[in-house]
Protein backbone atom coordinates (compact mmCIF):
# COMPACT_ATOMS: atom_id res chain seq x y z
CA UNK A 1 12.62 -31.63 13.81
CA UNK A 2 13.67 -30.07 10.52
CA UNK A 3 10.85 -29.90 7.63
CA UNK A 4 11.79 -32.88 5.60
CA UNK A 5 9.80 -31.30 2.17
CA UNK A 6 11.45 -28.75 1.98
CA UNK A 7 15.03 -29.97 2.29
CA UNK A 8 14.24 -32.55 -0.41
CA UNK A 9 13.43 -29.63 -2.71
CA UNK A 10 16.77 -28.89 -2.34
CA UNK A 11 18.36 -31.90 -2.49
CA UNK A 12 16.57 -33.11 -5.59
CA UNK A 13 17.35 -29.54 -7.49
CA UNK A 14 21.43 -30.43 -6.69
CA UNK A 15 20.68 -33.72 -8.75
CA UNK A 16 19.46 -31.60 -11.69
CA UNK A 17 22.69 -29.54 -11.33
CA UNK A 18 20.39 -26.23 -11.31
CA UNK A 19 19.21 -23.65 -8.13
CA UNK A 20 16.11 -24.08 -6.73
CA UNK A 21 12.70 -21.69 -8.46
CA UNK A 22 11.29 -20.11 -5.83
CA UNK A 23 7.87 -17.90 -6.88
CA UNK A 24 6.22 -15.64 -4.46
CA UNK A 25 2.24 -14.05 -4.68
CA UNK A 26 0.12 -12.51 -2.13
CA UNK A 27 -2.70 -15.15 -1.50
CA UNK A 28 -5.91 -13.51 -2.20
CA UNK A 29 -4.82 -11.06 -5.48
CA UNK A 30 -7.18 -10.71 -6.58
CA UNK A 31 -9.54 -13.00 -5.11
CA UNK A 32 -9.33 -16.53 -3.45
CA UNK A 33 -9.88 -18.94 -6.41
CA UNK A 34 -7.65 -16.88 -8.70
CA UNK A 35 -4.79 -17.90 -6.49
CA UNK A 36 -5.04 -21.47 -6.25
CA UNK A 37 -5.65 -21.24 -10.14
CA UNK A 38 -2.56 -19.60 -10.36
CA UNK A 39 -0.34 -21.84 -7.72
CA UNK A 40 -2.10 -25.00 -9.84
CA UNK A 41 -0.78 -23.35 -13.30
CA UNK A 42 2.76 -22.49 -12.03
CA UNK A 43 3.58 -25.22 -9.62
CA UNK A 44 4.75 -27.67 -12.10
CA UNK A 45 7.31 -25.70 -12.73
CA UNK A 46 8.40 -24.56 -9.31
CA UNK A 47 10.02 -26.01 -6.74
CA UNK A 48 8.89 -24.37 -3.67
CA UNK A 49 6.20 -21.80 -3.29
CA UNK A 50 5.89 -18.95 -1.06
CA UNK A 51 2.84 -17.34 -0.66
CA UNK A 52 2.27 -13.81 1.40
CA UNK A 53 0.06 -12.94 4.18
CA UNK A 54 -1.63 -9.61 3.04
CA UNK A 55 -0.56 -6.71 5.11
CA UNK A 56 -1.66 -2.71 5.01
CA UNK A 57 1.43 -1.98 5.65
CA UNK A 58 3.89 -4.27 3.78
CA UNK A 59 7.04 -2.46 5.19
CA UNK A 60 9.70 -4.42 3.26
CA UNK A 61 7.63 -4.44 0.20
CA UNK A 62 7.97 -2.22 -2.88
CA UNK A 63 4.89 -0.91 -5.34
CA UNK A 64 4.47 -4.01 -7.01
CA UNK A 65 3.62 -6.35 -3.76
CA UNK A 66 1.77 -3.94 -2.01
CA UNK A 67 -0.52 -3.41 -5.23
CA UNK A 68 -1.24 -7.13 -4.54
CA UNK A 69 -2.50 -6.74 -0.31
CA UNK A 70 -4.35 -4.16 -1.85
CA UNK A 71 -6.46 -5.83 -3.98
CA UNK A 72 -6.37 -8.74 -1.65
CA UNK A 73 -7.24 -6.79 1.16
CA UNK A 74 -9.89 -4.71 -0.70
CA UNK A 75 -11.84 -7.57 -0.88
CA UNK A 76 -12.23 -8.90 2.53
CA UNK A 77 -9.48 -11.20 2.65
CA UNK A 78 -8.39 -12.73 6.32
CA UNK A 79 -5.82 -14.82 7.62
CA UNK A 80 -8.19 -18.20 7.55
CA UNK A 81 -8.65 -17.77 3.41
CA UNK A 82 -4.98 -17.92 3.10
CA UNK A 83 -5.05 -21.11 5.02
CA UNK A 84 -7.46 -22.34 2.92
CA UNK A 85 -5.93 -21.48 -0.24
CA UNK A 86 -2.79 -23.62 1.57
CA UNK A 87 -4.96 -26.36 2.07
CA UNK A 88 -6.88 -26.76 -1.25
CA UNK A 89 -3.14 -26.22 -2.80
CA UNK A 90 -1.53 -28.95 -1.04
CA UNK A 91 -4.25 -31.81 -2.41
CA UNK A 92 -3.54 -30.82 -6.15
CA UNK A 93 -1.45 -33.20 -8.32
CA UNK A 94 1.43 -30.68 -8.16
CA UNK A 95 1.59 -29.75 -4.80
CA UNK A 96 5.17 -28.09 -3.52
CA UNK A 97 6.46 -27.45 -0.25
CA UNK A 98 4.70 -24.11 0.59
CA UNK A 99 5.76 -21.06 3.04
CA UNK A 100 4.00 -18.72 4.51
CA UNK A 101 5.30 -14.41 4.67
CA UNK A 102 3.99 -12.72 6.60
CA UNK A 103 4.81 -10.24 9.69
CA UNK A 104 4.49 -10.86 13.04
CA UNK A 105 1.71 -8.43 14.38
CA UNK A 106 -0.55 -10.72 12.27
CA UNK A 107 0.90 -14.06 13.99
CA UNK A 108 0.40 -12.16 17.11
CA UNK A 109 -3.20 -11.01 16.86
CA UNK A 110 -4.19 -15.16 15.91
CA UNK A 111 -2.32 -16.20 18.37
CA UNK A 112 1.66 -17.98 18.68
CA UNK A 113 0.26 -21.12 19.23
CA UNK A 114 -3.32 -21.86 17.30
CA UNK A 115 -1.53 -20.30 14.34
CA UNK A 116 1.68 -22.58 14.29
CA UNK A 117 -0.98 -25.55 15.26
CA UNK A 118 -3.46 -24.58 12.05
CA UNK A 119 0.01 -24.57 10.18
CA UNK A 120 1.00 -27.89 10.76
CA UNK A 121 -2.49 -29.11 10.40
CA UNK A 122 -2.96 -27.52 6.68
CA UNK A 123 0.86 -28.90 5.67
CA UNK A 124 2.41 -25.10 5.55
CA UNK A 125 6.59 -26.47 5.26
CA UNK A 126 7.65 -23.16 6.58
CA UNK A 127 7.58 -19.79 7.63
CA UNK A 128 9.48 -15.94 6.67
CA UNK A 129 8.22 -13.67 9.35
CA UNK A 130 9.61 -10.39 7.97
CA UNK A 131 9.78 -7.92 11.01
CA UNK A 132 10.88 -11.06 13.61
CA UNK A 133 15.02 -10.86 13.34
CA UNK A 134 17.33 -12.87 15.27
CA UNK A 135 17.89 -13.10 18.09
CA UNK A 136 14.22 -11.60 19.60
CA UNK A 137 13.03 -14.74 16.90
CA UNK A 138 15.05 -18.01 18.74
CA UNK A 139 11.80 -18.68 21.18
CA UNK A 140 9.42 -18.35 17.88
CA UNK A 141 12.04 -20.64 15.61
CA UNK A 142 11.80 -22.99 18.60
CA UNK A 143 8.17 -23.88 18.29
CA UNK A 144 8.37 -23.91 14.36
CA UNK A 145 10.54 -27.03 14.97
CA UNK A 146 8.47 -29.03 17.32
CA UNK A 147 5.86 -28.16 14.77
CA UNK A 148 8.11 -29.12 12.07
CA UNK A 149 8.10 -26.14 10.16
CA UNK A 150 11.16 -24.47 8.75
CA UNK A 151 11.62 -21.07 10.15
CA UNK A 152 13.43 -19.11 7.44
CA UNK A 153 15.92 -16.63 8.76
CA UNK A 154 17.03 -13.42 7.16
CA UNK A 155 20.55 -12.46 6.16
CA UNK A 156 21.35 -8.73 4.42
CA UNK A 157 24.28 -7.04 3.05
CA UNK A 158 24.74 -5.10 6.10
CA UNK A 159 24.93 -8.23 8.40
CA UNK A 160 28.04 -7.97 10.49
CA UNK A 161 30.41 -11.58 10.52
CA UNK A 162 29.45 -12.12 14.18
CA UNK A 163 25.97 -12.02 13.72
CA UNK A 164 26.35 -13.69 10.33
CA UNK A 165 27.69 -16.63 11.97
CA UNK A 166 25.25 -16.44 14.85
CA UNK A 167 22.15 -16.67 12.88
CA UNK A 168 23.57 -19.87 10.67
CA UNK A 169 24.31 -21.75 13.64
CA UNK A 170 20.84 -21.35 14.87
CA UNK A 171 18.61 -21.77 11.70
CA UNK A 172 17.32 -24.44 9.91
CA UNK A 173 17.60 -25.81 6.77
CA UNK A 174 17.07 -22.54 4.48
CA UNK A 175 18.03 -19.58 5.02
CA UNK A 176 17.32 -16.27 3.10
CA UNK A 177 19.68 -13.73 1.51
CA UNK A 178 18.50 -10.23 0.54
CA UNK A 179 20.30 -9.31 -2.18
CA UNK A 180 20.71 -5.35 -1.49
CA UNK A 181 19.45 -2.54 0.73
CA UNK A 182 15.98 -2.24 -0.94
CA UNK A 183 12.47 -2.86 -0.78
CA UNK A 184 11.25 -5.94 -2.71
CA UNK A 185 10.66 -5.40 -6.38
CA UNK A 186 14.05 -3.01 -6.91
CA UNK A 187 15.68 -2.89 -9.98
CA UNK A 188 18.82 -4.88 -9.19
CA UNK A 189 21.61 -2.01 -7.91
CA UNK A 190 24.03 -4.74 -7.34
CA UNK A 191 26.24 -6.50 -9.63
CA UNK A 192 25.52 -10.55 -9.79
CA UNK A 193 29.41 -10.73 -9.43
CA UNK A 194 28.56 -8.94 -6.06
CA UNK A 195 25.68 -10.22 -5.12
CA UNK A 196 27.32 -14.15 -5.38
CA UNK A 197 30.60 -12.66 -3.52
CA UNK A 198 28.27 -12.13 -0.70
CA UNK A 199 26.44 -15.32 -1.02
CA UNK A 200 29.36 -17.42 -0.98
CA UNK A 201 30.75 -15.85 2.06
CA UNK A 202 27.77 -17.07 4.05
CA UNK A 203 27.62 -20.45 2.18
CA UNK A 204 31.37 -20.88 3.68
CA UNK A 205 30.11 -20.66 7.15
CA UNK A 206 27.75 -23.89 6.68
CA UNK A 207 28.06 -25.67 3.48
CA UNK A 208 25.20 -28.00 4.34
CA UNK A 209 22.32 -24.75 4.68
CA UNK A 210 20.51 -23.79 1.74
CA UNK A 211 20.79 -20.41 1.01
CA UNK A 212 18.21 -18.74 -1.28
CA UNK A 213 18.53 -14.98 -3.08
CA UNK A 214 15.77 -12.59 -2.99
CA UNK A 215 15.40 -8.84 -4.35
CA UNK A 216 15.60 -7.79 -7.44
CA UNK A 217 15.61 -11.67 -9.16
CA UNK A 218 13.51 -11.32 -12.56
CA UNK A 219 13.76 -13.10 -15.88
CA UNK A 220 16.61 -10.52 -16.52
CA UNK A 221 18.61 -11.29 -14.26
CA UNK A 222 18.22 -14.94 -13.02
CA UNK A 223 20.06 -16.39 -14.91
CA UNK A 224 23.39 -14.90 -13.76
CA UNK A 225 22.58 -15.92 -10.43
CA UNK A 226 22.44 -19.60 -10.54
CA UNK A 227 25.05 -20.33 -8.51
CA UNK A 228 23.16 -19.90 -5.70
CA UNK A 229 20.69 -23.01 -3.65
CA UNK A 230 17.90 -21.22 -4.84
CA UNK A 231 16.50 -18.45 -6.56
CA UNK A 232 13.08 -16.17 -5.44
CA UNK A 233 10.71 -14.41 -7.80
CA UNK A 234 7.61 -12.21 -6.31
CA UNK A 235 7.83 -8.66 -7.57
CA UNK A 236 7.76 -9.64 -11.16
CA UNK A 237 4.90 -12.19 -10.67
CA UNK A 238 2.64 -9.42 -8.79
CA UNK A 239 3.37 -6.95 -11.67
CA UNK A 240 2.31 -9.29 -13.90
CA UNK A 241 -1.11 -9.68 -12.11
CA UNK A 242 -1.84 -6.04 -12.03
CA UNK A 243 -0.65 -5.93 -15.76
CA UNK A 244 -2.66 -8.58 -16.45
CA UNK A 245 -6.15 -6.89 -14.78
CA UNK A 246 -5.12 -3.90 -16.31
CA UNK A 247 -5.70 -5.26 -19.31
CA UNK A 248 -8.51 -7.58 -18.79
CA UNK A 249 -6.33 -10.63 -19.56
CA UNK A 250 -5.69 -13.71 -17.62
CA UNK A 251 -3.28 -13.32 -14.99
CA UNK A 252 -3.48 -17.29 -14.42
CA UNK A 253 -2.13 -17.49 -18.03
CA UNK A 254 0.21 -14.42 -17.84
CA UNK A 255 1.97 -16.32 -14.58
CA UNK A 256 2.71 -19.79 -15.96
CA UNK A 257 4.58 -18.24 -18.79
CA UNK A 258 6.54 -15.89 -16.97
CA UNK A 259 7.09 -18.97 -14.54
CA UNK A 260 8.26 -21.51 -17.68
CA UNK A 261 10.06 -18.30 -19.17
CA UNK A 262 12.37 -18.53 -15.29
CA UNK A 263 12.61 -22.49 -14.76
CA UNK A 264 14.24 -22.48 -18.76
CA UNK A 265 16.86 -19.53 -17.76
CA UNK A 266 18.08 -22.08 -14.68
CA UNK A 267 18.34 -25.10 -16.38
């Protein structure tokens, strides 16, 4: 069964005529409470939030992201704080639909089943596992469903027709464009012209997925881009933390207006 949440997202961002904000921050940068301070000062403005797994060795993450698992990591933070970060998030006023990123040796190492199970439990709406592509991911997708979590699947430039077509038939409700051949955090080497050629090719296949851009989305550039179901934001939030430590401000403060600064460029 499809994750009701996070389809309703959607559905309620088409009624406001505008593409879905989706933010994205490494849970635990730089500690535990900072990040439920921040998800509580930026979720009223959001629509869903993603929140990242820290890795040491964020392979499809640029400087900016990996500066965050750094810090996170650097201070002893493990897969059960994230799901408690998840699960203090989801009983504030503003709670969103939340999904987990993450790559699939860490999955692996807690185990297929008590992770998807603690999951469900703590209301995660769905899943990116980075390094899990179709098809090698159809048994993993599987249990997301009976667990009712949305299991996002990946889509890139490079992705032949075929497989294209493949991958739509077999996902769920949102799927998740990368926007070029980069790293996350990029400066955009793409036109938005481009970039929305591509999109609308895939939204052709299946008018009824929702079909989110990532890389390279900032308050620069977002705005030229709302064509699309939805819209992600990480790099330029982690940046903003480091900027923010750097020089001893408050990256909870630093966040929401960066945040309000995105949702007004959409609307």
């Amino acid at each position: 069964m499809i994750n009701q949440n996070i389809t309703l997202a959607f559905e309620n961002c088409k009624l406001e005529k505008r593409p879905a904000l989706l933010t994205y921050i490494v849970a635990g940068d730089s500690n535990k409470k900072m990040t439920l301070d921040i998800l509580k000062s930026i979720s009223p403005f959001v629509d869903i939030c993603e929140i990242g797994i820290p890795h040491n060795t964020p392979v499809a993450d640029g400087k900016q992201i990996q500066n965050s698992s750094y810090r996170a990591l650097k201070n002893g933070f493990k897969l059960n704080d994230v799901f408690e970060i998840v699960k203090n998030f989801k009983k504030t006023e503003y709670a969103k639909p939340t999904i987990l990123m993450g790559y699939y040796n860490q999955i692996l190492q807690y185990g297929e089943n008590k992770f998807l199970n603690k999951c469900k439990n703590i209301g995660v709406d769905g899943l990116i596992v980075v390094d899990l592509p179709f098809p090698e991911n159809k048994e993993f997708a599987d249990k997301c469903k009976k667990h009712h979590i949305t299991f996002v699947q990946l889509i890139a430039p490079t992705t032949s027709d075929e497989r294209m077509k493949q991958i739509i038939k077999t996902s769920h409700d949102m799927i998740y464009y990368i926007s070029m051949l980069s790293t996350t955090g990029g400066k955009l080497k793409v036109s938005p012209k481009k970039i929305l050629k591509n999109y609308f090719k895939i939204k052709r296949i299946n008018k009824n997925k929702n079909i989110v851009i990532g890389f390279g989305i900032t308050e620069k550039t977002i705005k030229s881009l709302r064509a699309a179901d939805g819209l992600v934001v990480g790099s330029q939030l982690c940046k903003g933390i480091t900027d923010s430590l750097k020089a001893k401000k408050s990256p909870v403060k630093t966040l929401s207006k960066i945040v309000k600064s995105l949702k007004s460029k959409i609307q």
